[in-house]
C-alpha atoms as a PDB file:
ATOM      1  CA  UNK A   1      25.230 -47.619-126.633  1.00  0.00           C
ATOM      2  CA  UNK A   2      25.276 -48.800-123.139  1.00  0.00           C
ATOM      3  CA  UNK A   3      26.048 -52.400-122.657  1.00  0.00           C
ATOM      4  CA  UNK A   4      25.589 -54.077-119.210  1.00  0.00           C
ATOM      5  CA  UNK A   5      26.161 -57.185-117.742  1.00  0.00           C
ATOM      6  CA  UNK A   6      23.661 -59.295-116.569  1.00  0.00           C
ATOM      7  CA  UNK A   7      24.188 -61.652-113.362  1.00  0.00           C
ATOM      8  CA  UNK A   8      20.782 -62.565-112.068  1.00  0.00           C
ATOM      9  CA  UNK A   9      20.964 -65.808-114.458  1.00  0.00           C
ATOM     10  CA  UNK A  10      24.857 -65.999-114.447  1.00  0.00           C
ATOM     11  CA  UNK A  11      25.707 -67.746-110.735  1.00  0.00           C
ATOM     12  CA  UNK A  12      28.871 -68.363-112.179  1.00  0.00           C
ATOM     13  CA  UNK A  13      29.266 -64.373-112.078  1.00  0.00           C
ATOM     14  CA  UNK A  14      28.268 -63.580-108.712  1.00  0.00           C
ATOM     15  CA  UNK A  15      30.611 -61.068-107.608  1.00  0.00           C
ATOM     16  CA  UNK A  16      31.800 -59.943-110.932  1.00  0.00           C
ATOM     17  CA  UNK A  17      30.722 -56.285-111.826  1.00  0.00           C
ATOM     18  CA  UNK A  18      28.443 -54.307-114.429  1.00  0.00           C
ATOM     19  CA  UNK A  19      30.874 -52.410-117.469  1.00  0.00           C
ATOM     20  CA  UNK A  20      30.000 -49.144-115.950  1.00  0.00           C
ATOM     21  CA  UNK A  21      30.673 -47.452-119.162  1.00  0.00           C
ATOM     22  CA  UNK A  22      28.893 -46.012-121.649  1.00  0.00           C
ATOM     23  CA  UNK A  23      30.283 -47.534-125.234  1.00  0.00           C
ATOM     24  CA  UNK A  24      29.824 -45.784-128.415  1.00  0.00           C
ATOM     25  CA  UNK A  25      30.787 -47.941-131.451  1.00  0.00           C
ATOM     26  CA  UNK A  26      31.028 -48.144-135.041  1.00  0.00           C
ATOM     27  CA  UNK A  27      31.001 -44.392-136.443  1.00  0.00           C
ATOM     28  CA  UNK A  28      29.369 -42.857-133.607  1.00  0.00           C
ATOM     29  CA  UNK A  29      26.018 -41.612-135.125  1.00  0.00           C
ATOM     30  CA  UNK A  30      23.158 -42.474-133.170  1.00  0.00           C
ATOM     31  CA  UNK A  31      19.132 -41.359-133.994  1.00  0.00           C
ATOM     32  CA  UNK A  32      18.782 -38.457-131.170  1.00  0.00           C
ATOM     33  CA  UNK A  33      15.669 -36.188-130.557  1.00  0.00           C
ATOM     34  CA  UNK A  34      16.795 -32.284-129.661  1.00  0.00           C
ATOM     35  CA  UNK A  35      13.548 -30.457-128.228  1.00  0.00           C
ATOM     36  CA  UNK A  36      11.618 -32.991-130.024  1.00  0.00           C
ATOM     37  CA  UNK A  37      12.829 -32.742-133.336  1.00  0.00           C
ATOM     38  CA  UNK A  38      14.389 -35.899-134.905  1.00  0.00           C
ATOM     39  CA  UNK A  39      18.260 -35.719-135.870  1.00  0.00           C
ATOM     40  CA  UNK A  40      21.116 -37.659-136.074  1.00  0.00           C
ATOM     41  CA  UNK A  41      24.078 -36.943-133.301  1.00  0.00           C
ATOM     42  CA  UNK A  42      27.367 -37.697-133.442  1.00  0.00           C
ATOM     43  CA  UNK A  43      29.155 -39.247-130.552  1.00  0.00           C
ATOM     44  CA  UNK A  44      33.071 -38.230-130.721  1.00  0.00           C
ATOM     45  CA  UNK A  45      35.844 -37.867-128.520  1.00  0.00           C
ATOM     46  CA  UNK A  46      37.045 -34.557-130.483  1.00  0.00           C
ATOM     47  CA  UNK A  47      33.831 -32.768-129.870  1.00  0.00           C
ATOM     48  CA  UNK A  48      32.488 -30.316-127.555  1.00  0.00           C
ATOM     49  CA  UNK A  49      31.118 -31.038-123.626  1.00  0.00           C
ATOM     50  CA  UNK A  50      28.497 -28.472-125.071  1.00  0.00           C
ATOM     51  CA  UNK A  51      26.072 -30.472-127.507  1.00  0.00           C
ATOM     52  CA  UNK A  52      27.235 -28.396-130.963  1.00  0.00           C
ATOM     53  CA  UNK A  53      24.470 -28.165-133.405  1.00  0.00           C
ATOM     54  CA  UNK A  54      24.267 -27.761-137.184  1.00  0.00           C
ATOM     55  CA  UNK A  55      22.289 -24.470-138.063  1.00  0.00           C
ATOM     56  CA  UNK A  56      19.609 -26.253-140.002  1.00  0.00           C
ATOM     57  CA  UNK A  57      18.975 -28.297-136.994  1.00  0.00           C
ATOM     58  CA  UNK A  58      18.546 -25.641-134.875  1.00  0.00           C
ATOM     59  CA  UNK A  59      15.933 -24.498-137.541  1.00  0.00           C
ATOM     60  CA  UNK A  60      14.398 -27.303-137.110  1.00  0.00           C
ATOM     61  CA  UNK A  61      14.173 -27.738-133.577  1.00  0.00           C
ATOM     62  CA  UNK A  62      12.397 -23.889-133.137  1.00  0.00           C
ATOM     63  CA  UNK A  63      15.069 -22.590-130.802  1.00  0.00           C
ATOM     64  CA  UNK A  64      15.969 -19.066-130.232  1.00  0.00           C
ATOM     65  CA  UNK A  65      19.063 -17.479-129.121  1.00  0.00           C
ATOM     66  CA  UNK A  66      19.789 -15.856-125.908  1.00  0.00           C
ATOM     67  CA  UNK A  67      20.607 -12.332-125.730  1.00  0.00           C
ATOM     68  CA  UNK A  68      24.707 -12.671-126.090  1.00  0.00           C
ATOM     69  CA  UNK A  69      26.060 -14.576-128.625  1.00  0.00           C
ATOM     70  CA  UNK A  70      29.778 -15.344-129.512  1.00  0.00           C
ATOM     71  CA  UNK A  71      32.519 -16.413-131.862  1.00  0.00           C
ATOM     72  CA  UNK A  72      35.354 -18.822-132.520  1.00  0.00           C
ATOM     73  CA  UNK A  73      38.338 -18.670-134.825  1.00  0.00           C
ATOM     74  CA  UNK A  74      39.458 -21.758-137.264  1.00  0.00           C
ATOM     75  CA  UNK A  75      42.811 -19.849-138.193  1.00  0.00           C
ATOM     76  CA  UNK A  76      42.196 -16.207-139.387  1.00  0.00           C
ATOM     77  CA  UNK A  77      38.203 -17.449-140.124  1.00  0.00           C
ATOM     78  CA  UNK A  78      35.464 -15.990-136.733  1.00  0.00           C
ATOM     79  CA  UNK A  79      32.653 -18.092-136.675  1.00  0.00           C
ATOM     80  CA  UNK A  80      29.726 -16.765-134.944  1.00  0.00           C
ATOM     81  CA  UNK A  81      27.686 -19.037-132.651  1.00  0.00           C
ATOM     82  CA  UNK A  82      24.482 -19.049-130.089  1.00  0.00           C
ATOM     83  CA  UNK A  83      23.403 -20.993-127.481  1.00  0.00           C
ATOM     84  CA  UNK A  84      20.252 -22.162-126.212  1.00  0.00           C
ATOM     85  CA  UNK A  85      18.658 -24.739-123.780  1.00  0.00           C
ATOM     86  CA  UNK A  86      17.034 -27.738-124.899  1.00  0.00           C
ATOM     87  CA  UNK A  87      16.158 -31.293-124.063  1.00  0.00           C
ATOM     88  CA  UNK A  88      18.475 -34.104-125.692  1.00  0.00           C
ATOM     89  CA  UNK A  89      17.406 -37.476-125.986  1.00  0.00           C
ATOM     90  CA  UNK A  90      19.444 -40.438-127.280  1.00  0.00           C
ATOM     91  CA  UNK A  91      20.322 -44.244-126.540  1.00  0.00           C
ATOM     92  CA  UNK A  92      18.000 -44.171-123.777  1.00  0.00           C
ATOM     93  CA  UNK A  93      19.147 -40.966-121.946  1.00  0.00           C
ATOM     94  CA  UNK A  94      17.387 -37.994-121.858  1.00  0.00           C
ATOM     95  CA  UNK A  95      18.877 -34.504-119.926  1.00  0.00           C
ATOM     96  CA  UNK A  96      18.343 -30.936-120.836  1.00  0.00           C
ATOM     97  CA  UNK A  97      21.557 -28.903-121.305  1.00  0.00           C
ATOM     98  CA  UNK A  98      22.843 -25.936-122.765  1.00  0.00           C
ATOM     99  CA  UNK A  99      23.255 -26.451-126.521  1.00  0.00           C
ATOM    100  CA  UNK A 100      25.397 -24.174-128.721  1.00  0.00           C
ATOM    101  CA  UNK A 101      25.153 -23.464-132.813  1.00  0.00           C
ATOM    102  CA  UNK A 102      26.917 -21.685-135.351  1.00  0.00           C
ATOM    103  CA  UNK A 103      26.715 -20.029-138.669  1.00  0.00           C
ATOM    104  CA  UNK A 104      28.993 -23.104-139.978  1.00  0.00           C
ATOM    105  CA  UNK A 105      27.998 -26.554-140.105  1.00  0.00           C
ATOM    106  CA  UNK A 106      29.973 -28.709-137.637  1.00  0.00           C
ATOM    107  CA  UNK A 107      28.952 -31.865-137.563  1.00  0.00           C
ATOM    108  CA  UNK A 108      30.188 -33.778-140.561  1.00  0.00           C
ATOM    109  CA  UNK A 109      27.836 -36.893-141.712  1.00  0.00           C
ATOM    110  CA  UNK A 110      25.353 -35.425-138.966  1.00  0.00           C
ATOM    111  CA  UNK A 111      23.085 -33.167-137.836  1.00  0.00           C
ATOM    112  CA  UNK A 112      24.630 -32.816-134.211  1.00  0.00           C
ATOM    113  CA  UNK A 113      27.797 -33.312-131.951  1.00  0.00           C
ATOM    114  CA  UNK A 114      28.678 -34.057-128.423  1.00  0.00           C
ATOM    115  CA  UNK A 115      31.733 -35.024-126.587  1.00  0.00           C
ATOM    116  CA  UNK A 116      32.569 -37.610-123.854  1.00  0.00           C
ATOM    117  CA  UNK A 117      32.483 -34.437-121.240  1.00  0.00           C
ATOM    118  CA  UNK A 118      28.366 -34.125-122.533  1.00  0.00           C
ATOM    119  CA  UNK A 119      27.463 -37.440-122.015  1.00  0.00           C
ATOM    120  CA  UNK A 120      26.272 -38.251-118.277  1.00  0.00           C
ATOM    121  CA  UNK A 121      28.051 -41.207-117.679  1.00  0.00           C
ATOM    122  CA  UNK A 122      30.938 -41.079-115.572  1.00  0.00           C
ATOM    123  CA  UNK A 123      32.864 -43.203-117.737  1.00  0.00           C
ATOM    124  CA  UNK A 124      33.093 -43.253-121.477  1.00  0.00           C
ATOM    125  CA  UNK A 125      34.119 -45.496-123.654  1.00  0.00           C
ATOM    126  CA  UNK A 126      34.677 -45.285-127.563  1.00  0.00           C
ATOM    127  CA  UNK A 127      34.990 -48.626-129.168  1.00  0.00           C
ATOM    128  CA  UNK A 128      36.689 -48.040-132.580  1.00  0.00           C
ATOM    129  CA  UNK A 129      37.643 -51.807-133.549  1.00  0.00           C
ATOM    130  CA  UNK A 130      37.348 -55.097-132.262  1.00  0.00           C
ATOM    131  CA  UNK A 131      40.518 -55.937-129.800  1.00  0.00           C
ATOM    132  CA  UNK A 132      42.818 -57.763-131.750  1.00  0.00           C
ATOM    133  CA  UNK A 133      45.094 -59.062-128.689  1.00  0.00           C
ATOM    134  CA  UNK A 134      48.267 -57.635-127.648  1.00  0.00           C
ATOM    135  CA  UNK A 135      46.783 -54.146-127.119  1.00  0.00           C
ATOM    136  CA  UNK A 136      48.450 -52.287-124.789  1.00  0.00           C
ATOM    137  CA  UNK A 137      46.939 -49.592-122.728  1.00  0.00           C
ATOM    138  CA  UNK A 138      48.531 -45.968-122.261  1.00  0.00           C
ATOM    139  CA  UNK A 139      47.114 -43.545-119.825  1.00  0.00           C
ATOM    140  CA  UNK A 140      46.889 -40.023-119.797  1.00  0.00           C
ATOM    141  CA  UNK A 141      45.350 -37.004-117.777  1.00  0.00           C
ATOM    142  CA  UNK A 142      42.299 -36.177-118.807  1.00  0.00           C
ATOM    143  CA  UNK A 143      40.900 -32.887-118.666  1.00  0.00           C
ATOM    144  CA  UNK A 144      37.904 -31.490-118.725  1.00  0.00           C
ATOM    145  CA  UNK A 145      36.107 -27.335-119.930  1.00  0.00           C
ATOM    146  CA  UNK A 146      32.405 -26.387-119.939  1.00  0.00           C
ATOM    147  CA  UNK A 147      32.360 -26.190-123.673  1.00  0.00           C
ATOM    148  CA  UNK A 148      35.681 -27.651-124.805  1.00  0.00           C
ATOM    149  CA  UNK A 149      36.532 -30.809-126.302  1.00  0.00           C
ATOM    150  CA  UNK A 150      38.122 -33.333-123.339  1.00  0.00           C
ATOM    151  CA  UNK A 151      41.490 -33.412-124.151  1.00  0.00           C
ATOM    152  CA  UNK A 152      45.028 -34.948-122.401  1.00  0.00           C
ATOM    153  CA  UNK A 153      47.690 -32.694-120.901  1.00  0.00           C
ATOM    154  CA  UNK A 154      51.295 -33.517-121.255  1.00  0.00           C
ATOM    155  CA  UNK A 155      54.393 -32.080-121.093  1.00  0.00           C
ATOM    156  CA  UNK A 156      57.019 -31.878-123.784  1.00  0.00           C
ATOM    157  CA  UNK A 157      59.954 -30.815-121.710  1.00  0.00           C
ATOM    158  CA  UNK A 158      58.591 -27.731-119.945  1.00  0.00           C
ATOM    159  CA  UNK A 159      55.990 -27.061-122.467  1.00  0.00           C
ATOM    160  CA  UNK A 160      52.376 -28.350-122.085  1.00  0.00           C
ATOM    161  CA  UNK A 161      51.070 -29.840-125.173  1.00  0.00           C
ATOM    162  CA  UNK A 162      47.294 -30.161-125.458  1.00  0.00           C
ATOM    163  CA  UNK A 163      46.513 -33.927-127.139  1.00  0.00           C
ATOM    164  CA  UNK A 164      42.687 -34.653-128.988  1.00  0.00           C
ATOM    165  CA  UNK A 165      41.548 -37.343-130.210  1.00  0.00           C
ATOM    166  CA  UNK A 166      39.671 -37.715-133.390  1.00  0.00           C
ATOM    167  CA  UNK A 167      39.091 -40.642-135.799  1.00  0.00           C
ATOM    168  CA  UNK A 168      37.450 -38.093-137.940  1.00  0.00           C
ATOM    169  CA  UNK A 169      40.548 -36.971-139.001  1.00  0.00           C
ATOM    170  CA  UNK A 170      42.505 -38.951-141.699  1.00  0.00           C
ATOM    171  CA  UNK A 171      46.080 -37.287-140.241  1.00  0.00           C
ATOM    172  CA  UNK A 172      46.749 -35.970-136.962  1.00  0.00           C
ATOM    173  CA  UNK A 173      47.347 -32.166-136.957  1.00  0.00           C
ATOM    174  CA  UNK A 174      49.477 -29.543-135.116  1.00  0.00           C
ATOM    175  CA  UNK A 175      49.404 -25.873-134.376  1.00  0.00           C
ATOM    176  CA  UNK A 176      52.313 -23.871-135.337  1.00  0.00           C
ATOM    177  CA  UNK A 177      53.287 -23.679-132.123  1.00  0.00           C
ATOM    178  CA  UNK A 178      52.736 -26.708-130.992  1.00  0.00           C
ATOM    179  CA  UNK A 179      55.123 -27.891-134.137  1.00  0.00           C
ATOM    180  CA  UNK A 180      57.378 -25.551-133.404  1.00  0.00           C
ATOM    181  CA  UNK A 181      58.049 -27.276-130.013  1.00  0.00           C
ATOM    182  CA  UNK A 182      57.799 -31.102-131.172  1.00  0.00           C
ATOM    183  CA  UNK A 183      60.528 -30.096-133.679  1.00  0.00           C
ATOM    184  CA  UNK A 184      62.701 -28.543-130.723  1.00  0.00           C
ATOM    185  CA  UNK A 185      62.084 -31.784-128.696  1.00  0.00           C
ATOM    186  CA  UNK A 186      62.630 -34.526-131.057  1.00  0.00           C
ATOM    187  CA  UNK A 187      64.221 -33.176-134.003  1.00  0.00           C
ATOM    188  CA  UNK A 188      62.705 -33.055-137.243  1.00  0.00           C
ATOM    189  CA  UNK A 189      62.186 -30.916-140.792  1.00  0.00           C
ATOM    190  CA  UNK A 190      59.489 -29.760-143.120  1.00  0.00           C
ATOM    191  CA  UNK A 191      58.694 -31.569-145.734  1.00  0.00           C
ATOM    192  CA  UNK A 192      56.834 -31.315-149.433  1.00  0.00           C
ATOM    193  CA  UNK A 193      54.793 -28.246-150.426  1.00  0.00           C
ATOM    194  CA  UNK A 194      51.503 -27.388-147.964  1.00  0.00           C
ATOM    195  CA  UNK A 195      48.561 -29.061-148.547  1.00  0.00           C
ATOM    196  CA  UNK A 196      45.185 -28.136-147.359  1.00  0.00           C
ATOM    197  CA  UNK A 197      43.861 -29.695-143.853  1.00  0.00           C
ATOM    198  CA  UNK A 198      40.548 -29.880-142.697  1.00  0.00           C
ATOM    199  CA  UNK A 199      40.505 -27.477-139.070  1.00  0.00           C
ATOM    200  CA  UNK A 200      36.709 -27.534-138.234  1.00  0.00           C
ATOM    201  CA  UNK A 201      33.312 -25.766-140.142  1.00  0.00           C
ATOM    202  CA  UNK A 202      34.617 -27.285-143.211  1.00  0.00           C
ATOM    203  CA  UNK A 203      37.690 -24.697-143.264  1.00  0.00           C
ATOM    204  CA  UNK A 204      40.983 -25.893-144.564  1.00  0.00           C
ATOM    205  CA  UNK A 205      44.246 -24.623-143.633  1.00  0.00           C
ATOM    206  CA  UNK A 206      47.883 -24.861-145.072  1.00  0.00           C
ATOM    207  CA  UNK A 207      49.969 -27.548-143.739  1.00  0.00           C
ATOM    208  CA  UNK A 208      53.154 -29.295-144.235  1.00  0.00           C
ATOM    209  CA  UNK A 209      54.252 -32.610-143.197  1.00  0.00           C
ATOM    210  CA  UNK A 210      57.313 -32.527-140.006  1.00  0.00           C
ATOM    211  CA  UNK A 211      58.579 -35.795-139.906  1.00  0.00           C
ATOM    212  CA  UNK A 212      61.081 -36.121-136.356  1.00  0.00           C
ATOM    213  CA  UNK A 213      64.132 -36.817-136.272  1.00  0.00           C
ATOM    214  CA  UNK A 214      63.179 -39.461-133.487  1.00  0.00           C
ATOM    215  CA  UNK A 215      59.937 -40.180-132.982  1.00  0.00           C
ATOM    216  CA  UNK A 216      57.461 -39.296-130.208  1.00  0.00           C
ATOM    217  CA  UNK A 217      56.231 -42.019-127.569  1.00  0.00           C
ATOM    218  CA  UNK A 218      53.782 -41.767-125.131  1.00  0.00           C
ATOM    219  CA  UNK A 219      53.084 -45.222-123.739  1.00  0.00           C
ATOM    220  CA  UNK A 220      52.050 -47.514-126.499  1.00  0.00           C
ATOM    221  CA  UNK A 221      51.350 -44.834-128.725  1.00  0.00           C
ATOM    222  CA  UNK A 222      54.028 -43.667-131.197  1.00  0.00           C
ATOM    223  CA  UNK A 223      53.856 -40.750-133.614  1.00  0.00           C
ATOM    224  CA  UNK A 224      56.868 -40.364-136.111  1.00  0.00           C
ATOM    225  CA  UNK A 225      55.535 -37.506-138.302  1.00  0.00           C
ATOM    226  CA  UNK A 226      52.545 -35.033-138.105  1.00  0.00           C
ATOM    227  CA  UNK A 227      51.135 -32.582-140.450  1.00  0.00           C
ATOM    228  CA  UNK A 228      51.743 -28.481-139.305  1.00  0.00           C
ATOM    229  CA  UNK A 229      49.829 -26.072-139.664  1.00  0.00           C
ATOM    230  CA  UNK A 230      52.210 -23.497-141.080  1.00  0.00           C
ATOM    231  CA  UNK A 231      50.968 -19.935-139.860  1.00  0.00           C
ATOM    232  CA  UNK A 232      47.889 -20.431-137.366  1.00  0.00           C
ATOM    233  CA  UNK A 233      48.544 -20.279-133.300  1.00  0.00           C
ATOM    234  CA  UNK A 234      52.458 -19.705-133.584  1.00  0.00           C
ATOM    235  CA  UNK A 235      55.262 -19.927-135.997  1.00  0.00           C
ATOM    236  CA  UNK A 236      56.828 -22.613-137.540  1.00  0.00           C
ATOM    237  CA  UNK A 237      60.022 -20.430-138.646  1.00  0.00           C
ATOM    238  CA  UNK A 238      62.153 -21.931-136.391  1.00  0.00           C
ATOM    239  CA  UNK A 239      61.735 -25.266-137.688  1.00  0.00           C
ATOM    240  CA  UNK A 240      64.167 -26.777-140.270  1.00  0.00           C
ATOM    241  CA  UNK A 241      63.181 -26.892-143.994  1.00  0.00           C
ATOM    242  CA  UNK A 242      64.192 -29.787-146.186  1.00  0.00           C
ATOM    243  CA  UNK A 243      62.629 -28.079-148.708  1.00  0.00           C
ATOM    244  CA  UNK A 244      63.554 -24.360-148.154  1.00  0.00           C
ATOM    245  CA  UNK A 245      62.169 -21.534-149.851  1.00  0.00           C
ATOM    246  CA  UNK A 246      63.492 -17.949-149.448  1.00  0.00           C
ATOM    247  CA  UNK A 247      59.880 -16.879-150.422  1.00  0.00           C
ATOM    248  CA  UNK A 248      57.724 -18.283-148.327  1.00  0.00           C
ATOM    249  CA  UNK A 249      56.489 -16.180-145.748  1.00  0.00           C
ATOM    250  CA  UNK A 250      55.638 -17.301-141.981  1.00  0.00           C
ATOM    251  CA  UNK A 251      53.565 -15.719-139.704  1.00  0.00           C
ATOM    252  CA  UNK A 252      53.602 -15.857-135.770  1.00  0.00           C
ATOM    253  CA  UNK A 253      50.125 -15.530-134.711  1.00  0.00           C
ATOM    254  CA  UNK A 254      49.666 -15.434-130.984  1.00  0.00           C
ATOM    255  CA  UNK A 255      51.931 -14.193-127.714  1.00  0.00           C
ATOM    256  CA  UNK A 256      53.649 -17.215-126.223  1.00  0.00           C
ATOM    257  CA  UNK A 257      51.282 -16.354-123.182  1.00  0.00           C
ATOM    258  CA  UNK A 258      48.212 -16.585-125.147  1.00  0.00           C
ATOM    259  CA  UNK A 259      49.076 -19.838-127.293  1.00  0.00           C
ATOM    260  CA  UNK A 260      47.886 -23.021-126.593  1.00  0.00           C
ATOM    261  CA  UNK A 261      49.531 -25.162-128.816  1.00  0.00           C
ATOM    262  CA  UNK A 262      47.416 -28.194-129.867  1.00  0.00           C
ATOM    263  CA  UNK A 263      47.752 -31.764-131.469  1.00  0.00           C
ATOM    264  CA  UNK A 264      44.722 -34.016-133.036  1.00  0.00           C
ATOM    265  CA  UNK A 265      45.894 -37.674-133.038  1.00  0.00           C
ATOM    266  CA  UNK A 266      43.932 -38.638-136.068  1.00  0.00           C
ATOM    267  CA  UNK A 267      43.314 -41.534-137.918  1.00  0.00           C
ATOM    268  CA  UNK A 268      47.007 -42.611-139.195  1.00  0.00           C
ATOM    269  CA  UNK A 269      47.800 -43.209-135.160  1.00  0.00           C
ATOM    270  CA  UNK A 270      44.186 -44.295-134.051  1.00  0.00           C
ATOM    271  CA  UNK A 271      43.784 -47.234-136.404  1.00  0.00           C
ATOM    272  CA  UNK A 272      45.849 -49.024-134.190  1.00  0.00           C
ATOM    273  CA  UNK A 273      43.738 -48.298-131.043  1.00  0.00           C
ATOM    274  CA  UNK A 274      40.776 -50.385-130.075  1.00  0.00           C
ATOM    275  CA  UNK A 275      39.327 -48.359-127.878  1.00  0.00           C
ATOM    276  CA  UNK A 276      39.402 -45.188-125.981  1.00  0.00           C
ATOM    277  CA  UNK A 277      38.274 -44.308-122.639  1.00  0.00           C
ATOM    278  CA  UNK A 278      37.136 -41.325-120.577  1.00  0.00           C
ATOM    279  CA  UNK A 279      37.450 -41.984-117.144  1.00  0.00           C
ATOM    280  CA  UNK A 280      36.044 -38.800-114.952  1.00  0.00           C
ATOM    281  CA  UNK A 281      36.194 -39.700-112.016  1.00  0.00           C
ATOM    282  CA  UNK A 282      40.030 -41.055-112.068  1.00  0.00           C
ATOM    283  CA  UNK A 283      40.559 -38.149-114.302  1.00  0.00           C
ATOM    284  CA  UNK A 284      42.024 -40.510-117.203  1.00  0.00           C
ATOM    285  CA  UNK A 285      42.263 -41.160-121.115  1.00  0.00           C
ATOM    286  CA  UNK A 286      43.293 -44.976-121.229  1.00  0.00           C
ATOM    287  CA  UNK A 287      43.885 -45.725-124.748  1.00  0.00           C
ATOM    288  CA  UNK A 288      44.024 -49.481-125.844  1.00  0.00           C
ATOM    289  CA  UNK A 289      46.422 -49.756-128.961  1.00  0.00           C
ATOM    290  CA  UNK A 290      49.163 -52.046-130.281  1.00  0.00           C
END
């Protein structure tokens, strides 16, 4: 919700400026209206530029696909999606913009999702906790797709390593690949048997925990262990097993030059942020933690 200050009554803030930004707090889900039908859309930083509808709203709001349609994969799973154009309406804005659905729900607790790169606002700002003092804030490129989640670029040696950000997630999450190469950086071994983590559409993946040997710092932000995902977008055989098995079988799913090798920063990392930012114009992710 946007949040401004007001000066005309304030003399003792003449000078100061309006918070440009436009804060979402709490959980995110606002009341929306998508070609005049009611919904409820969620406001996250791990979700599309491209407002990402749930296929009963879509019922609901009457629209029709265009003539080419297309897929995505969550591991070896295609889901099929559409796209239309509608109006969206919500905490005061209202824009029309190419919306996309799929055969899958998305959205998880609502009908709807959208990402900072969606919203017009040239800064946006996700409030997930009041400051407690001390935070510290780390800053990061941002950049930005038609379609794709905003994300942060870094490099882990001379390997880039695509960061998210998602409270929705209760762990943060790696590719293969992209645990393949925190595991050459830092150090680190596979741990306990997989386990089954959430990847989008409700689809669950295998995973296994890599804690580092040391652990990985960016700014304020520290990460000493992540969950893998043990056969999607790379391979994790060249990783060391504390808990070997000559059985288990590991499968190398993309050409280096095709990979992009990914890492949600979930919920065990973000609970000590108070807020995140999307700065377009300066091309920045500030993140406010302690």
């Amino acid at each position: 919700m946007r949040r401004y200050l007001i000066l005309a009554c304030l003399p003792l803030l003449i000078g100061a400026k309006p918070d440009p930004a436009f804060v979402v707090r709490g959980d995110g889900v606002v009341p929306a209206r998508l070609g005049g039908a009611p919904g409820r859309l969620l406001l996250s930083p791990w979700a599309p530029a491209a407002p990402t509808l749930n296929p009963d709203y879509r019922t609901r709001a009457g629209l029709h696909a265009g003539l080419f349609g297309f897929s995505v994969k969550a591991g070896p799973v295609k889901v099929r999606g559409d796209t239309s154009v509608a109006r969206l309406d919500f905490e005061g804005l209202s824009y029309r913009r190419r919306v996309v659905w799929f055969e899958r729900d998305y959205a998880q607790g609502a009908d709807a999702a959208i990402g900072p790169g969606g919203v017009p606002a040239q800064v946006v700002r996700f409030e997930l906790r009041p400051a407690r003092g001390g935070e510290r804030v780390t800053t990061l490129p941002l950049v930005q797709q038609a379609f794709r989640p905003s994300y942060a670029r870094v490099m882990l040696g001379k390997r880039p390593l695509i960061l998210l950000f998602d409270p929705q997630h209760p762990r943060s999450l790696a590719t293969a690949g992209a645990g393949a190469a925190l595991a050459e950086f830092l150090g680190g071994t596979l741990q306990g048997a997989p386990i089954p983590a959430h990847v989008a559409f409700g689809i669950n993946r295998p995973a296994r925990l890599l804690r580092f040997a040391r652990p990985l710092v960016f700014g304020g932000i520290q990460l000493d262990e992540v969950l893998v995902r043990i056969s999607d977008n790379g391979s994790v055989a060249g990783i060391q097993d504390a808990d070997a098995d000559p059985e288990e079988v590991v499968v190398s799913a993309k050409r280096e030059g095709e990979r992009r090798d990914v890492v949600i920063i979930g919920r065990d990392v973000l609970d000590r942020c108070a807020a995140i930012t999307f700065d377009k114009p300066a091309k920045q992710i500030r993140l406010a933690c302690v």
